[in-house]
N, C-alpha and C. Protein backbone atom coordinates (compact mmCIF):
# COMPACT_ATOMS: atom_id res chain seq x y z
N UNK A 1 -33.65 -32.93 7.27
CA UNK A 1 -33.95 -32.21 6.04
C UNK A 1 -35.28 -32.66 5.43
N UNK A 2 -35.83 -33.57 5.32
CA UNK A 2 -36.83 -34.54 5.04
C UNK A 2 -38.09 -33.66 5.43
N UNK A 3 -37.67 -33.89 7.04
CA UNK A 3 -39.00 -33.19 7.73
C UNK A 3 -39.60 -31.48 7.24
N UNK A 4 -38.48 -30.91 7.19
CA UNK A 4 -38.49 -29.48 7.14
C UNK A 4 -39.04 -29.53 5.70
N UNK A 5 -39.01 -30.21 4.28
CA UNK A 5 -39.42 -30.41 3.00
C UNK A 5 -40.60 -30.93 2.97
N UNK A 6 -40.85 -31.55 4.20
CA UNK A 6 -42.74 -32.11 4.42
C UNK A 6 -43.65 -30.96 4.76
N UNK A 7 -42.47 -30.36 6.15
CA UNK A 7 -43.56 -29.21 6.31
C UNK A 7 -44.08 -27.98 5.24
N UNK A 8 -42.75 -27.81 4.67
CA UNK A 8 -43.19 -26.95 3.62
C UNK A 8 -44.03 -27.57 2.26
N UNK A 9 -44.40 -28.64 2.28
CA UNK A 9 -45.29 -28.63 1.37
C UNK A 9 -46.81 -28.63 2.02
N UNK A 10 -46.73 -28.90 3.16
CA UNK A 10 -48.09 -29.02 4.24
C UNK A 10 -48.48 -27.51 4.08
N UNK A 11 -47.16 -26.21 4.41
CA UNK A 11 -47.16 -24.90 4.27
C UNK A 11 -48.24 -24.39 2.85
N UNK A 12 -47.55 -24.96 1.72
CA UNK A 12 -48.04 -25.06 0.61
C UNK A 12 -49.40 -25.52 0.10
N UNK A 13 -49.72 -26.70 0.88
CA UNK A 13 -50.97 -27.35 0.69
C UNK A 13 -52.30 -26.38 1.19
N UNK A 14 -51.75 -25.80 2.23
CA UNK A 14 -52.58 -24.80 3.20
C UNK A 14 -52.83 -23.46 2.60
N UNK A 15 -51.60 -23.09 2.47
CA UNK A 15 -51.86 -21.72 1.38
C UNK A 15 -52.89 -21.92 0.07
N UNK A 16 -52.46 -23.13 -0.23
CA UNK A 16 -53.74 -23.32 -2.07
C UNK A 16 -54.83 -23.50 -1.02
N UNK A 17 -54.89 -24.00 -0.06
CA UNK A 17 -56.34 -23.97 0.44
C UNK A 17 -57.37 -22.85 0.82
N UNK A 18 -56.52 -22.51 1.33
CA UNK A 18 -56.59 -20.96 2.21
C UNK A 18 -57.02 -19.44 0.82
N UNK A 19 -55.99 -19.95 -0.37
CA UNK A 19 -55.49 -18.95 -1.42
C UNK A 19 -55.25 -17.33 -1.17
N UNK A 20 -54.22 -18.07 -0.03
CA UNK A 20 -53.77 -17.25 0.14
C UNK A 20 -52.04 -17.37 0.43
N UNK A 21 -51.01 -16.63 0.89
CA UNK A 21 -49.52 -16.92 0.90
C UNK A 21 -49.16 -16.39 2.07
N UNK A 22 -48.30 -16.67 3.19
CA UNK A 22 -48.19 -16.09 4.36
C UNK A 22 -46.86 -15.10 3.59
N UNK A 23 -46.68 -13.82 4.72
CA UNK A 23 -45.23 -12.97 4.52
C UNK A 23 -43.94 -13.79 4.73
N UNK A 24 -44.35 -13.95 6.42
CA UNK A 24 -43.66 -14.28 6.92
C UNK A 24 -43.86 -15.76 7.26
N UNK A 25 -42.73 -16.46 7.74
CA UNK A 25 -42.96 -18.05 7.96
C UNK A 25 -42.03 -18.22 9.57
N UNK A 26 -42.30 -18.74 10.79
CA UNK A 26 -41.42 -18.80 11.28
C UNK A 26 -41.17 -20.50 11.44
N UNK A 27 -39.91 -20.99 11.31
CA UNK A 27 -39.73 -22.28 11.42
C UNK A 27 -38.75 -22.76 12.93
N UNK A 28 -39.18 -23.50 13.19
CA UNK A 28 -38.61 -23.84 15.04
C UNK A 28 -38.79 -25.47 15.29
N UNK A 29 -37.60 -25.97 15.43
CA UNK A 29 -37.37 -26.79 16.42
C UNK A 29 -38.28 -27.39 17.31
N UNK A 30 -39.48 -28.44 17.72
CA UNK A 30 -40.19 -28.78 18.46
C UNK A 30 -39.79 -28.29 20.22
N UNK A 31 -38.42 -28.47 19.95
CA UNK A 31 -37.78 -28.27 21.95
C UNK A 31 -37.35 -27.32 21.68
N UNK A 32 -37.88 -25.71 21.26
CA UNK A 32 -37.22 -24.11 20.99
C UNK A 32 -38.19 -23.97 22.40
N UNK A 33 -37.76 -23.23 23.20
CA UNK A 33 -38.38 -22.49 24.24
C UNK A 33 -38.45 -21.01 23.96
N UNK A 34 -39.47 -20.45 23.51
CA UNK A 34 -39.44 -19.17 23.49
C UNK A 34 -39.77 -17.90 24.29
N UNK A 35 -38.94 -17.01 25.43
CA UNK A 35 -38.93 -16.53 26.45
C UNK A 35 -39.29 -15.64 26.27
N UNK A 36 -39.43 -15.02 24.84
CA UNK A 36 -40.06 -14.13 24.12
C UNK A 36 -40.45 -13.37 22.68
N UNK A 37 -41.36 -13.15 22.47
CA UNK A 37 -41.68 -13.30 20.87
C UNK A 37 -40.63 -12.63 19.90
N UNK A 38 -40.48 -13.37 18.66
CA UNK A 38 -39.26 -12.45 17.70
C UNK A 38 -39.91 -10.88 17.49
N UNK A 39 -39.04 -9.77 17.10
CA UNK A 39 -39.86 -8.54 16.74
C UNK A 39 -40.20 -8.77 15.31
N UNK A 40 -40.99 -9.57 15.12
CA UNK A 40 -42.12 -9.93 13.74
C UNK A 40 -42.20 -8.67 13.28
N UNK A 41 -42.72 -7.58 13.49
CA UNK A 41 -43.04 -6.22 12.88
C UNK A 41 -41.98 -5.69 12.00
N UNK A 42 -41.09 -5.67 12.70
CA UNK A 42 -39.10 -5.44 12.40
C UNK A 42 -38.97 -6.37 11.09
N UNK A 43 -39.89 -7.04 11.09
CA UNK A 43 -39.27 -8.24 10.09
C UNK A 43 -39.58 -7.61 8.59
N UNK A 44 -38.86 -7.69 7.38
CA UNK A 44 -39.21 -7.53 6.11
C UNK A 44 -39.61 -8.94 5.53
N UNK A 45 -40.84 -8.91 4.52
CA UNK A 45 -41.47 -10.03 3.84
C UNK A 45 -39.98 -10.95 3.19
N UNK A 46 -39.18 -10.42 2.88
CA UNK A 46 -38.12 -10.60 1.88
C UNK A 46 -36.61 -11.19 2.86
N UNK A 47 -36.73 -11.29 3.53
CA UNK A 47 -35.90 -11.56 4.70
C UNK A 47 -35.81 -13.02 5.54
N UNK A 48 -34.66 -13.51 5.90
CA UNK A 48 -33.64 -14.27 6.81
C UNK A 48 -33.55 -13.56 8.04
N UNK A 49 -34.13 -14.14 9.27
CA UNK A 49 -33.82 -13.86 10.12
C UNK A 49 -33.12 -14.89 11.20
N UNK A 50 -32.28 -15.47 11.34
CA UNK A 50 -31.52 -16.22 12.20
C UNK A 50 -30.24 -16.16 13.27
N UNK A 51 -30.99 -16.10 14.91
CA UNK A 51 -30.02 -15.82 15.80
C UNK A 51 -28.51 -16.41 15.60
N UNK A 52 -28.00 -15.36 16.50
CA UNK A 52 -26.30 -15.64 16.58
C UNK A 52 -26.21 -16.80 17.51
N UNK A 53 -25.18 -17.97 17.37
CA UNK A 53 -24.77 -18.55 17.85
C UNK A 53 -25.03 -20.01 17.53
N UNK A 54 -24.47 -20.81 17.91
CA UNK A 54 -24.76 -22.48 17.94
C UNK A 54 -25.10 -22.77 16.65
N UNK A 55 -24.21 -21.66 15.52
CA UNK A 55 -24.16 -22.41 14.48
C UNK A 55 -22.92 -23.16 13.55
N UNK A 56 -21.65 -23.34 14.55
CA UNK A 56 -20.86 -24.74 14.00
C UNK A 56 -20.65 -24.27 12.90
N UNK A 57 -20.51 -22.64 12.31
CA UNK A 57 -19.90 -22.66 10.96
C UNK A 57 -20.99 -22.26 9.74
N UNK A 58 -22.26 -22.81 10.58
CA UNK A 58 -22.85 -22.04 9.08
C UNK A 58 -24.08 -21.58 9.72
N UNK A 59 -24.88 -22.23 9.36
CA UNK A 59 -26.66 -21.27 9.70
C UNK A 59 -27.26 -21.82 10.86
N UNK A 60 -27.69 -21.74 12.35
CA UNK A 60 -27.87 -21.61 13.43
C UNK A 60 -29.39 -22.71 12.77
N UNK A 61 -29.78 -23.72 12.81
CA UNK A 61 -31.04 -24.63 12.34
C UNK A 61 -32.25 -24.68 13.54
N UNK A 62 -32.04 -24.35 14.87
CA UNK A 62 -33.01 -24.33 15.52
C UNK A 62 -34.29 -23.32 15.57
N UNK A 63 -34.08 -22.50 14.55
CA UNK A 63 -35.15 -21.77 14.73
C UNK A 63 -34.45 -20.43 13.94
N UNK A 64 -35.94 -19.97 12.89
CA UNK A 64 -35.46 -18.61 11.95
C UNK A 64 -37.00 -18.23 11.97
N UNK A 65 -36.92 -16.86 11.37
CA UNK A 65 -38.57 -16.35 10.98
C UNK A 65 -37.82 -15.81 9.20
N UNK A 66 -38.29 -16.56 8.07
CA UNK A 66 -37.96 -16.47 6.81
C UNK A 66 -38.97 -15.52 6.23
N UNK A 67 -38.66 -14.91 5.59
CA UNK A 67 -39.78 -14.50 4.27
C UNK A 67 -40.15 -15.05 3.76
N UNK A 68 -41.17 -15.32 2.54
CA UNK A 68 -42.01 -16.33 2.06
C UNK A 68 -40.66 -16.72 1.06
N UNK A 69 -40.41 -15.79 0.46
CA UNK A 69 -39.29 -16.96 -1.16
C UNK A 69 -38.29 -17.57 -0.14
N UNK A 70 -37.78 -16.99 0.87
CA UNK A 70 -36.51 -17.46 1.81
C UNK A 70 -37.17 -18.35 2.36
N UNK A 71 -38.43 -18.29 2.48
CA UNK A 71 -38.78 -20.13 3.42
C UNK A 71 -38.81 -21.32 2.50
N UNK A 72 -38.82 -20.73 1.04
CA UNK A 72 -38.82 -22.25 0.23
C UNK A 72 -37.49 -22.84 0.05
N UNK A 73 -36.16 -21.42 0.31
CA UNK A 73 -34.94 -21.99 0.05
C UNK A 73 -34.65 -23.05 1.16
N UNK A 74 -34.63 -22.37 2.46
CA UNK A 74 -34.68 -22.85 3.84
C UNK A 74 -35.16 -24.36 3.94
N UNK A 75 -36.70 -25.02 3.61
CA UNK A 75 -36.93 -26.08 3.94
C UNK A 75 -37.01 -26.92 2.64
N UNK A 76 -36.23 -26.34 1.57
CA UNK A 76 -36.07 -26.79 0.53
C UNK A 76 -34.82 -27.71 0.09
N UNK A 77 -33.95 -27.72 1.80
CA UNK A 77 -32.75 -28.21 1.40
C UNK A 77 -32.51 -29.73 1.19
N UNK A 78 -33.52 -30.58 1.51
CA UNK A 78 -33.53 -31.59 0.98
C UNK A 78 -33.99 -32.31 -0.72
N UNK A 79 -34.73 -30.78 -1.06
CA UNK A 79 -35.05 -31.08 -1.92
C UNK A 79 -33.48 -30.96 -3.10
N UNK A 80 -32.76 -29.97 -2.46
CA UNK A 80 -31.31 -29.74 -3.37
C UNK A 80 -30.55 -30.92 -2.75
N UNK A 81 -30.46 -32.07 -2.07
CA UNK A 81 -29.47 -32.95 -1.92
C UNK A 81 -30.46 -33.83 -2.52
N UNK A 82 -31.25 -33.88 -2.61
CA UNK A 82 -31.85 -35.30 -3.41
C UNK A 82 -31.68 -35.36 -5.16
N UNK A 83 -31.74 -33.87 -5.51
CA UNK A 83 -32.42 -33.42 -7.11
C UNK A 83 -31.03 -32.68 -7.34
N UNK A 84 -30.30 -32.46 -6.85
CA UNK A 84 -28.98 -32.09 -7.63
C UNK A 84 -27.55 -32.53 -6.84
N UNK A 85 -26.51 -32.57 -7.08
CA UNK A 85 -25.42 -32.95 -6.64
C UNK A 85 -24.63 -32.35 -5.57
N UNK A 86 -25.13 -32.17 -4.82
CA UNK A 86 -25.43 -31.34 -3.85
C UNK A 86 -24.33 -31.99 -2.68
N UNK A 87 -24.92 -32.44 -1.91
CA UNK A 87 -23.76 -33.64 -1.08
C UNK A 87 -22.36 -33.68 -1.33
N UNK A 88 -22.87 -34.41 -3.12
CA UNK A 88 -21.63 -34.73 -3.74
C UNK A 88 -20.16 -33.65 -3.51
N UNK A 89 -21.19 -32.77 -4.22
CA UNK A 89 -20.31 -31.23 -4.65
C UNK A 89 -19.47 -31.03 -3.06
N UNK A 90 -20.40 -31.05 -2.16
CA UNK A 90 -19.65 -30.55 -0.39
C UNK A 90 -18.69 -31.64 0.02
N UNK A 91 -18.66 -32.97 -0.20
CA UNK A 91 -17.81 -33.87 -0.13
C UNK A 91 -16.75 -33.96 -0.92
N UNK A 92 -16.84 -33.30 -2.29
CA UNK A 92 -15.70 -33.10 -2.76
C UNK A 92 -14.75 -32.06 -2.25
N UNK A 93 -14.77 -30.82 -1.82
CA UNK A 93 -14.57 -30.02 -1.25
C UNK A 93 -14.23 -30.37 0.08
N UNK A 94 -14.25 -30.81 0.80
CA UNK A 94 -13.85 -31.54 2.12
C UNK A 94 -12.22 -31.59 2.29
N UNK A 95 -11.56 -32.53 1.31
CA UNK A 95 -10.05 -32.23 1.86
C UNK A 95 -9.26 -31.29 1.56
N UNK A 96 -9.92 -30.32 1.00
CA UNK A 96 -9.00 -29.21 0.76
C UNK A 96 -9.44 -28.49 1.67
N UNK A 97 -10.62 -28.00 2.43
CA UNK A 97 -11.36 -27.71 3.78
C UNK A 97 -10.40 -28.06 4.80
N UNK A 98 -9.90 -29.38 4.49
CA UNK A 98 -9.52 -30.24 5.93
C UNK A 98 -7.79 -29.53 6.32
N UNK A 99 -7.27 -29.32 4.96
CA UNK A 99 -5.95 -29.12 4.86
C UNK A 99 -5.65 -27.60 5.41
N UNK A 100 -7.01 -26.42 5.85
CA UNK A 100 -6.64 -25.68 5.73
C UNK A 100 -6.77 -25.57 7.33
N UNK A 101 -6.82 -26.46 8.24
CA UNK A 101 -6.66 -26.20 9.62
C UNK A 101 -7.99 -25.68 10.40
N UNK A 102 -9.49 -26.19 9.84
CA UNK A 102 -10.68 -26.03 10.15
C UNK A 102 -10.29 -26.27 11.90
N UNK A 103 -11.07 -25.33 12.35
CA UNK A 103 -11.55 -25.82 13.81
C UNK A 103 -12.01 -27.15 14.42
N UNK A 104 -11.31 -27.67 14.81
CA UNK A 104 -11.76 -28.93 15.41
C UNK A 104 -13.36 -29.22 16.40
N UNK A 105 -13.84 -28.12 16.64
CA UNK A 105 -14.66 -27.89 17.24
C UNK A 105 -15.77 -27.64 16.12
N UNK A 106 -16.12 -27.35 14.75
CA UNK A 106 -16.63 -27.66 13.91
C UNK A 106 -16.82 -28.93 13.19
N UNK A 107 -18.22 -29.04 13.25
CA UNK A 107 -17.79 -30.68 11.97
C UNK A 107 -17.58 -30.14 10.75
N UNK A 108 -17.40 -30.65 9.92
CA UNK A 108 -16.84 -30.58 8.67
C UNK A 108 -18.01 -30.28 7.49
N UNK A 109 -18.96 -31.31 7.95
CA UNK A 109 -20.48 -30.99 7.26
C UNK A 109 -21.49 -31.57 7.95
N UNK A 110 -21.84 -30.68 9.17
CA UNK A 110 -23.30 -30.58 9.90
C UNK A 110 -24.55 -30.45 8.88
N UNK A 111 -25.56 -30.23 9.85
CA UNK A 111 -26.40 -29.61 8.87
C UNK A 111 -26.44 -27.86 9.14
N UNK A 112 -25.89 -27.76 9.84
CA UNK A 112 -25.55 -25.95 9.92
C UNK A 112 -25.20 -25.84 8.49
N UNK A 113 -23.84 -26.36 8.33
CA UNK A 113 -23.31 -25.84 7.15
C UNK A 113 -23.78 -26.18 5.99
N UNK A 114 -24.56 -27.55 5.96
CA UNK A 114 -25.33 -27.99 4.94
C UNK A 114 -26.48 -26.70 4.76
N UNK A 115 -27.22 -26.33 5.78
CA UNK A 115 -28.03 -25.51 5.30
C UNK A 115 -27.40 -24.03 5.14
N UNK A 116 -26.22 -23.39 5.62
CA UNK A 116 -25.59 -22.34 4.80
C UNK A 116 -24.90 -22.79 3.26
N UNK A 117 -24.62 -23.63 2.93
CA UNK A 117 -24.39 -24.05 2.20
C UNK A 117 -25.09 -23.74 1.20
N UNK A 118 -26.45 -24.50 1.03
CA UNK A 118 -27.34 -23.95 0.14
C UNK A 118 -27.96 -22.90 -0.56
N UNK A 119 -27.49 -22.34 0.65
CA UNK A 119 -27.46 -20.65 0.19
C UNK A 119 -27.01 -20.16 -0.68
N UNK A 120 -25.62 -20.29 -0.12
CA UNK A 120 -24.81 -20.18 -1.50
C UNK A 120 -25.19 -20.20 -2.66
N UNK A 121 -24.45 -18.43 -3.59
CA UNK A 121 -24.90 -18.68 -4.95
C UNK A 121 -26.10 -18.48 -5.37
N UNK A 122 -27.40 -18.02 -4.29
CA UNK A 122 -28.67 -17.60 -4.45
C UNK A 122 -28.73 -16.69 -4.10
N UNK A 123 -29.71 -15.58 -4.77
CA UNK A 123 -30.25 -14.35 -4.35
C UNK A 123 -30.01 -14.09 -2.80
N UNK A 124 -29.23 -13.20 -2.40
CA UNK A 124 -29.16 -13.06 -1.23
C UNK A 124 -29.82 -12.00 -0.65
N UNK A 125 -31.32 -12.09 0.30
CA UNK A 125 -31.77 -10.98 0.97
C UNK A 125 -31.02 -10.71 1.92
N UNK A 126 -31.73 -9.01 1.89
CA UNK A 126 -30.93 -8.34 3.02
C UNK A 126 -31.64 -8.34 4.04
């Protein structure tokens, strides 16, 4: 989470430089192999785009193409476990989670779900 809150201020630092703001942002995993390009065009400025699968319950972390406000939520999630109760709040919530017969094949709180998590409760693009 750390890293992804560095890059986006590097994102940030570049844009005041630049003065300018990208649409789109795509964020990836150093070891993402890409066999072929996302349909970027397809994409709306305002938009979440994140493949199906290998996400353990919540948001798939190896790789999304965000819209610009959706990329600050996205690599912003460290900034919500450091600056609000964030953690806390998902750890409390845990044994009543646990009691309800979660998939064992899920962890309980990855960072999948940490980063769907955050979501939660925010403007949701379509």
């Amino acid at each position: 989470c750390y890293h992804r809150n560095r890059c986006y201020q590097l994102l940030e630092e570049g844009e005041r430089q630049r003065g300018f703001k990208y649409d789109l942002v795509v964020a990836a995993r150093v070891d993402v192999l890409f066999l072929a390009s996302p349909p970027l065009q397809l994409m709306h400025k305002d938009s979440l785009w994140v493949p199906d699968g290998m996400d353990w319950g919540g948001l798939m972390d190896r790789w999304a193409v965000l819209g610009r406000r959706t990329a600050k939520m996205w690599f912003g999630v460290w900034h919500e476990i450091i600056h609000r109760n964030f953690l806390q709040e998902q750890v409390l919530k845990l044994p009543a989670e646990m009691s309800v017969g979660r998939d064992p094949l899920h962890p309980l709180l990855g960072p999948e779900l940490i980063l769907a998590r955050s979501f939660q409760g925010k403007r949701r693009c379509s």
